[in-house]
C-alpha atoms as a PDB file:
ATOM      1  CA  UNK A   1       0.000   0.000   0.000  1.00  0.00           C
ATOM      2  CA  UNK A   2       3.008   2.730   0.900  1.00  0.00           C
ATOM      3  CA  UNK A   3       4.681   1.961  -2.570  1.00  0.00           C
ATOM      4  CA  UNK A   4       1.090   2.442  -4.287  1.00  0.00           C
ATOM      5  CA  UNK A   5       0.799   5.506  -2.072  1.00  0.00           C
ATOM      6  CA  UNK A   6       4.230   6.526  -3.239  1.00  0.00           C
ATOM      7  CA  UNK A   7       3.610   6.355  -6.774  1.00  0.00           C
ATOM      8  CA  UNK A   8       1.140   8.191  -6.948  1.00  0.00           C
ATOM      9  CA  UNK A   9       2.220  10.812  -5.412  1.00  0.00           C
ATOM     10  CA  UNK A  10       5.398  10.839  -7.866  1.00  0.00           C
ATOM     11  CA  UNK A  11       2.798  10.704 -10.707  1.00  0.00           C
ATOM     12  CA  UNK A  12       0.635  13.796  -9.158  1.00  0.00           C
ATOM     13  CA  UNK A  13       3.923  15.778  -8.885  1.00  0.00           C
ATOM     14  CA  UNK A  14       4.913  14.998 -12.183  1.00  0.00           C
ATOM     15  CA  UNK A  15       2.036  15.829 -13.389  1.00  0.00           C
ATOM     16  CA  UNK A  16       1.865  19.679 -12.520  1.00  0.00           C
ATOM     17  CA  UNK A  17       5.312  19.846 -12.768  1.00  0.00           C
ATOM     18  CA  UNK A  18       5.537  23.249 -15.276  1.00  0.00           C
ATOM     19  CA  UNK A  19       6.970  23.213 -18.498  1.00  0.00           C
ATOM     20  CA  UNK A  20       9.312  25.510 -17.562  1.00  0.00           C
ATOM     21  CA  UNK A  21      11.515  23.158 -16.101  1.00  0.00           C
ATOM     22  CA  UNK A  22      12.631  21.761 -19.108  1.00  0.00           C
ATOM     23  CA  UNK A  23      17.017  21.547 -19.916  1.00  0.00           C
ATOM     24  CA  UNK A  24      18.449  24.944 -19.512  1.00  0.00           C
ATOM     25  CA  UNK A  25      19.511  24.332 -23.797  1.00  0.00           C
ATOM     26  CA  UNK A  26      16.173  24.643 -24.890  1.00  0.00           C
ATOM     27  CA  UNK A  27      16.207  27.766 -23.486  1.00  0.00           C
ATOM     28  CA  UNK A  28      19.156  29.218 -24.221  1.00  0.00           C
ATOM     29  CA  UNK A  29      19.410  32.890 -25.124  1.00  0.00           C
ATOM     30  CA  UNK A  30      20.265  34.167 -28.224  1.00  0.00           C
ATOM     31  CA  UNK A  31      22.418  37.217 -28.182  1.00  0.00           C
ATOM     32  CA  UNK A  32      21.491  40.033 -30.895  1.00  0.00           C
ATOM     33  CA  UNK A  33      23.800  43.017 -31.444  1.00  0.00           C
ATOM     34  CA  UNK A  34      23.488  45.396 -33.993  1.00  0.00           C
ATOM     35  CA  UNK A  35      26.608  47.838 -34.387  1.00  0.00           C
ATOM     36  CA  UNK A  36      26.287  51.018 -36.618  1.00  0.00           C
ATOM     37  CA  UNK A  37      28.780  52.659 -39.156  1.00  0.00           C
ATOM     38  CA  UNK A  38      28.538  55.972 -40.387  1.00  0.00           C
ATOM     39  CA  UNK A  39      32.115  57.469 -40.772  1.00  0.00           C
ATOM     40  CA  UNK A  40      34.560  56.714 -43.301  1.00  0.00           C
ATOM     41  CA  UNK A  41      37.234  56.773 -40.798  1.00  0.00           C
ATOM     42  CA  UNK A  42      39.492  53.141 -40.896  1.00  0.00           C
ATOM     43  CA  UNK A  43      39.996  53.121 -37.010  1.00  0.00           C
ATOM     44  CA  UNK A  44      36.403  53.643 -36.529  1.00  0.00           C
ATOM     45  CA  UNK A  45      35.574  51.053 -38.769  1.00  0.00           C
ATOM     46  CA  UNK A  46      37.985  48.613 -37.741  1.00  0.00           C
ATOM     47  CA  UNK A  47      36.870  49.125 -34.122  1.00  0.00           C
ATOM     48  CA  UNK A  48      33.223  48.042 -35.558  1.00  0.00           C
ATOM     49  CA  UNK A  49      35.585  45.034 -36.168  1.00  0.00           C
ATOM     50  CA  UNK A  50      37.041  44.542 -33.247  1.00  0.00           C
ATOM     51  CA  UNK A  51      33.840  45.263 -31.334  1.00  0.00           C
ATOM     52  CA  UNK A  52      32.495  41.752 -33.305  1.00  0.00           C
ATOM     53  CA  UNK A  53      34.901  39.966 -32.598  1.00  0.00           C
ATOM     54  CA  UNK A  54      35.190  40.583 -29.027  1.00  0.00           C
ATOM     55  CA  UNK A  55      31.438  39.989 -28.829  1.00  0.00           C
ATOM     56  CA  UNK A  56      31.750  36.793 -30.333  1.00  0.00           C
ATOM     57  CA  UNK A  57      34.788  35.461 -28.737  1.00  0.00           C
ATOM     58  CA  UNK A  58      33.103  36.158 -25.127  1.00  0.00           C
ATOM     59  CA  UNK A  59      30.005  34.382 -26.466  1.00  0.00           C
ATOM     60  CA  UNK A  60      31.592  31.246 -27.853  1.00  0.00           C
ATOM     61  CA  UNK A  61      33.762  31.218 -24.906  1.00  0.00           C
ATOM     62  CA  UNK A  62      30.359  30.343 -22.494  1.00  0.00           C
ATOM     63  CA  UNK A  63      28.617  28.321 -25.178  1.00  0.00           C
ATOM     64  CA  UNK A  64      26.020  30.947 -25.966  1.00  0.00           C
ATOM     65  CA  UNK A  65      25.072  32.104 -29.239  1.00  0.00           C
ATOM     66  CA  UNK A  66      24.994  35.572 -30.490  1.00  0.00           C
ATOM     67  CA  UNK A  67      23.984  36.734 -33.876  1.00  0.00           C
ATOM     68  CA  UNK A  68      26.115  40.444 -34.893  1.00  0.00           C
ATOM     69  CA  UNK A  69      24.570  42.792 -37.864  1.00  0.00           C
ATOM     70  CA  UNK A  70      26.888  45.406 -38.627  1.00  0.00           C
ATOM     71  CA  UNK A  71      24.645  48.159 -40.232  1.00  0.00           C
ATOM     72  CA  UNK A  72      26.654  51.092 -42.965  1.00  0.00           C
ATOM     73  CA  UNK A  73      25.271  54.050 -44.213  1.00  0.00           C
ATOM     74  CA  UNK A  74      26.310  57.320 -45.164  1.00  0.00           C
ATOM     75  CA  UNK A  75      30.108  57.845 -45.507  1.00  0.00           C
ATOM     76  CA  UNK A  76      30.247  54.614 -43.718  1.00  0.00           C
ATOM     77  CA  UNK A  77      29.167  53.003 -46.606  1.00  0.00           C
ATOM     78  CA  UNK A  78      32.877  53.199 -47.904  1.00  0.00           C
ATOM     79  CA  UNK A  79      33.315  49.902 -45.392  1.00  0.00           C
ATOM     80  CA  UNK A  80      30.666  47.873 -47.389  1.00  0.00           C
ATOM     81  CA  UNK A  81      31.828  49.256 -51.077  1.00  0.00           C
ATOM     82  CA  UNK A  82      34.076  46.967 -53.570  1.00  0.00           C
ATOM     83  CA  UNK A  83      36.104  50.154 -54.963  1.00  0.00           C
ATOM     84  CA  UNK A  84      36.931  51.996 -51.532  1.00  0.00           C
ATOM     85  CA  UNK A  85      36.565  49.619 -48.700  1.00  0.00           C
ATOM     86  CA  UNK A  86      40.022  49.699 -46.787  1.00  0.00           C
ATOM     87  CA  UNK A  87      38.250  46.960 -44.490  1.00  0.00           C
ATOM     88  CA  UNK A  88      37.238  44.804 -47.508  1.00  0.00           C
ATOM     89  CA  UNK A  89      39.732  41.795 -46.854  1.00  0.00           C
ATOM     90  CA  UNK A  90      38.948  41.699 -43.071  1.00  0.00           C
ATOM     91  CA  UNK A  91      35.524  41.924 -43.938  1.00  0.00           C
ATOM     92  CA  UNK A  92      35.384  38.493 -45.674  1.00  0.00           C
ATOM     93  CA  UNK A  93      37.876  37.103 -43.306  1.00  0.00           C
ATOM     94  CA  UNK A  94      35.113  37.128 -40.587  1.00  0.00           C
ATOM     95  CA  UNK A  95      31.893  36.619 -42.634  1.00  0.00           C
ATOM     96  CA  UNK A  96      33.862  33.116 -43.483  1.00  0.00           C
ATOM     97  CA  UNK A  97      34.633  32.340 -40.187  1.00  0.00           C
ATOM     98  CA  UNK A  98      31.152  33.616 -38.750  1.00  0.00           C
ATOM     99  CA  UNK A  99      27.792  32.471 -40.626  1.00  0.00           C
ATOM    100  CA  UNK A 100      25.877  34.449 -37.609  1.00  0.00           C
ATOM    101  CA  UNK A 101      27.837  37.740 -39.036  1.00  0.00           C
ATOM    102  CA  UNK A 102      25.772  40.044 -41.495  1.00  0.00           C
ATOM    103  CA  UNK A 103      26.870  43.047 -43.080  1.00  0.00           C
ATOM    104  CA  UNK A 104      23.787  45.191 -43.949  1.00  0.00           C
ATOM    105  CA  UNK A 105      24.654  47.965 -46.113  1.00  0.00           C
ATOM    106  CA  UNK A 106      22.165  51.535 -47.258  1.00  0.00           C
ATOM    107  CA  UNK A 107      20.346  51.585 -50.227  1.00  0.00           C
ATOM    108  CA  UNK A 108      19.577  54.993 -49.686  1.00  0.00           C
ATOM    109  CA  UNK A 109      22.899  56.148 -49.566  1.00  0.00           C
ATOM    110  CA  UNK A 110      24.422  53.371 -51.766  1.00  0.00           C
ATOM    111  CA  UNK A 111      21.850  55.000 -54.478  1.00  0.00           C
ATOM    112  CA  UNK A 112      23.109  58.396 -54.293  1.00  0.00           C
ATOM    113  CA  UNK A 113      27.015  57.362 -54.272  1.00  0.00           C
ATOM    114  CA  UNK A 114      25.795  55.146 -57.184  1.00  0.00           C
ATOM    115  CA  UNK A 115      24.093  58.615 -58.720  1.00  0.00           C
ATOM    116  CA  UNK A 116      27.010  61.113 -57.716  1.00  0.00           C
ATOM    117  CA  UNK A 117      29.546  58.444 -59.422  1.00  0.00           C
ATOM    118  CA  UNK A 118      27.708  58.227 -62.671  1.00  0.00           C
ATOM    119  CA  UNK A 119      27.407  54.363 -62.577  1.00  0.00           C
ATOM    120  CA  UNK A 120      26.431  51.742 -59.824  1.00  0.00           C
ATOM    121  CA  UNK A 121      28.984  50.918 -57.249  1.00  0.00           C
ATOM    122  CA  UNK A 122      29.801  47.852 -56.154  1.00  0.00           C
ATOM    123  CA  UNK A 123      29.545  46.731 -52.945  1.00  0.00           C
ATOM    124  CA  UNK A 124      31.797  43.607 -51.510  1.00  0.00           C
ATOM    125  CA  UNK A 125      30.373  40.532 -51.817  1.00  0.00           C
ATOM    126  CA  UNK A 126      29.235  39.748 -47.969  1.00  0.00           C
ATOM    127  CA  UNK A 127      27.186  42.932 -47.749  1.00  0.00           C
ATOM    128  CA  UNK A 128      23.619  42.804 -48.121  1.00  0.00           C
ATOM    129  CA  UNK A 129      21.193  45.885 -49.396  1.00  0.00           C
ATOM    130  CA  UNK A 130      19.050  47.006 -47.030  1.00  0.00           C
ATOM    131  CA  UNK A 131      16.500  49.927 -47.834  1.00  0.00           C
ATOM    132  CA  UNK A 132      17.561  52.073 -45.245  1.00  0.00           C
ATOM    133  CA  UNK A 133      20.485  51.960 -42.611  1.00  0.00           C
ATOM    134  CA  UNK A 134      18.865  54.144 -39.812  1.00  0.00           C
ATOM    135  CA  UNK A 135      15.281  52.254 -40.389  1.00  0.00           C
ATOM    136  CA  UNK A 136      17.736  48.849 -40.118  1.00  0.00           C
ATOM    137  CA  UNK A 137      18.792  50.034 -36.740  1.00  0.00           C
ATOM    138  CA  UNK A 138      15.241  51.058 -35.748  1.00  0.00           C
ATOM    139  CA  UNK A 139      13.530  47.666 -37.306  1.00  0.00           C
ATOM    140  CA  UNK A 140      16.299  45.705 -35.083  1.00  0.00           C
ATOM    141  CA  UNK A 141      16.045  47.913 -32.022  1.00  0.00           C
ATOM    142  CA  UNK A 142      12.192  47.067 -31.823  1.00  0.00           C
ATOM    143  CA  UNK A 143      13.198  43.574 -32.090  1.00  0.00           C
ATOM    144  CA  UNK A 144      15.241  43.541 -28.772  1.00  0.00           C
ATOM    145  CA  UNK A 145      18.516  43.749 -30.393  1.00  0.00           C
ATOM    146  CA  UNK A 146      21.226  45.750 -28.725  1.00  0.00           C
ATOM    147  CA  UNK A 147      22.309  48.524 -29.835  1.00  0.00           C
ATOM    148  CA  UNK A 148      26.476  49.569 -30.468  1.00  0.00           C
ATOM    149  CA  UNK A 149      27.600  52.700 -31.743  1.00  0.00           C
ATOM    150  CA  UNK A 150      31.483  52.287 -31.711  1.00  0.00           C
END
């Protein structure tokens, strides 16, 4: 009768146990940081860099996973472009070694260089066209990503 008794009360606990309890893995956090460049200035730029790879590095180094946009417009559009980049080879250095890297660069602006120049520039090869830099920031802002202005 006690090991009946037992049971069920393992069963009844068991039973409202919450979800919630479930491994720490499933929940895991994902880390989002989006980091903004608007000046043509290399240092600046590479600190953008550096600023990634320091975020990852901590991040790998506890097993958590963190996803990095870095978001160009105006003269910081220079980073993302094929013809002026002084970045470019560093650039596709760590979008090889990082698949949770993104490179978001302005169509805004990247239409008026284009315009100014007389013909469309190109922009390296990892970078991705966004409509707008500043609406990028806002769009990942409201989705909880953190926000880095090096």
């Amino acid at each position: 009768m006690k090991t009946i008794a037992t049971t069920l009360a393992l069963c009844l606990m068991l039973a409202f146990t919450p979800l919630s309890l479930a491994p720490a893995h499933a929940q895991a956090k994902v880390h989002k940081v989006a980091i903004h460049v608007d000046d043509r200035d290399t240092k600046r730029m590479n600190m953008a860099l550096n600023n990634a790879q320091n975020i990852r590095k901590y991040y790998s180094s506890k097993g958590e996973k963190v996803m990095i946009e870095i978001v160009a417009y105006g003269p910081g559009l220079h980073m993302l472009r094929a013809d002026t980049s002084p970045v470019k080879g560093r650039v596709a250095a760590m979008s090889l070694a990082d698949p949770d890297l993104r490179f978001s660069a302005c169509g805004n602006t990247h239409r008026k260089m284009s315009k100014k120049a007389g013909k469309q520039l190109a922009l390296v090869a990892e970078a991705k066209k966004v409509p707008s830099g500043v609406v990028r920031l806002m769009e990942l802002q409201e989705q909880g990503w953190t926000y880095i202005r090096p």
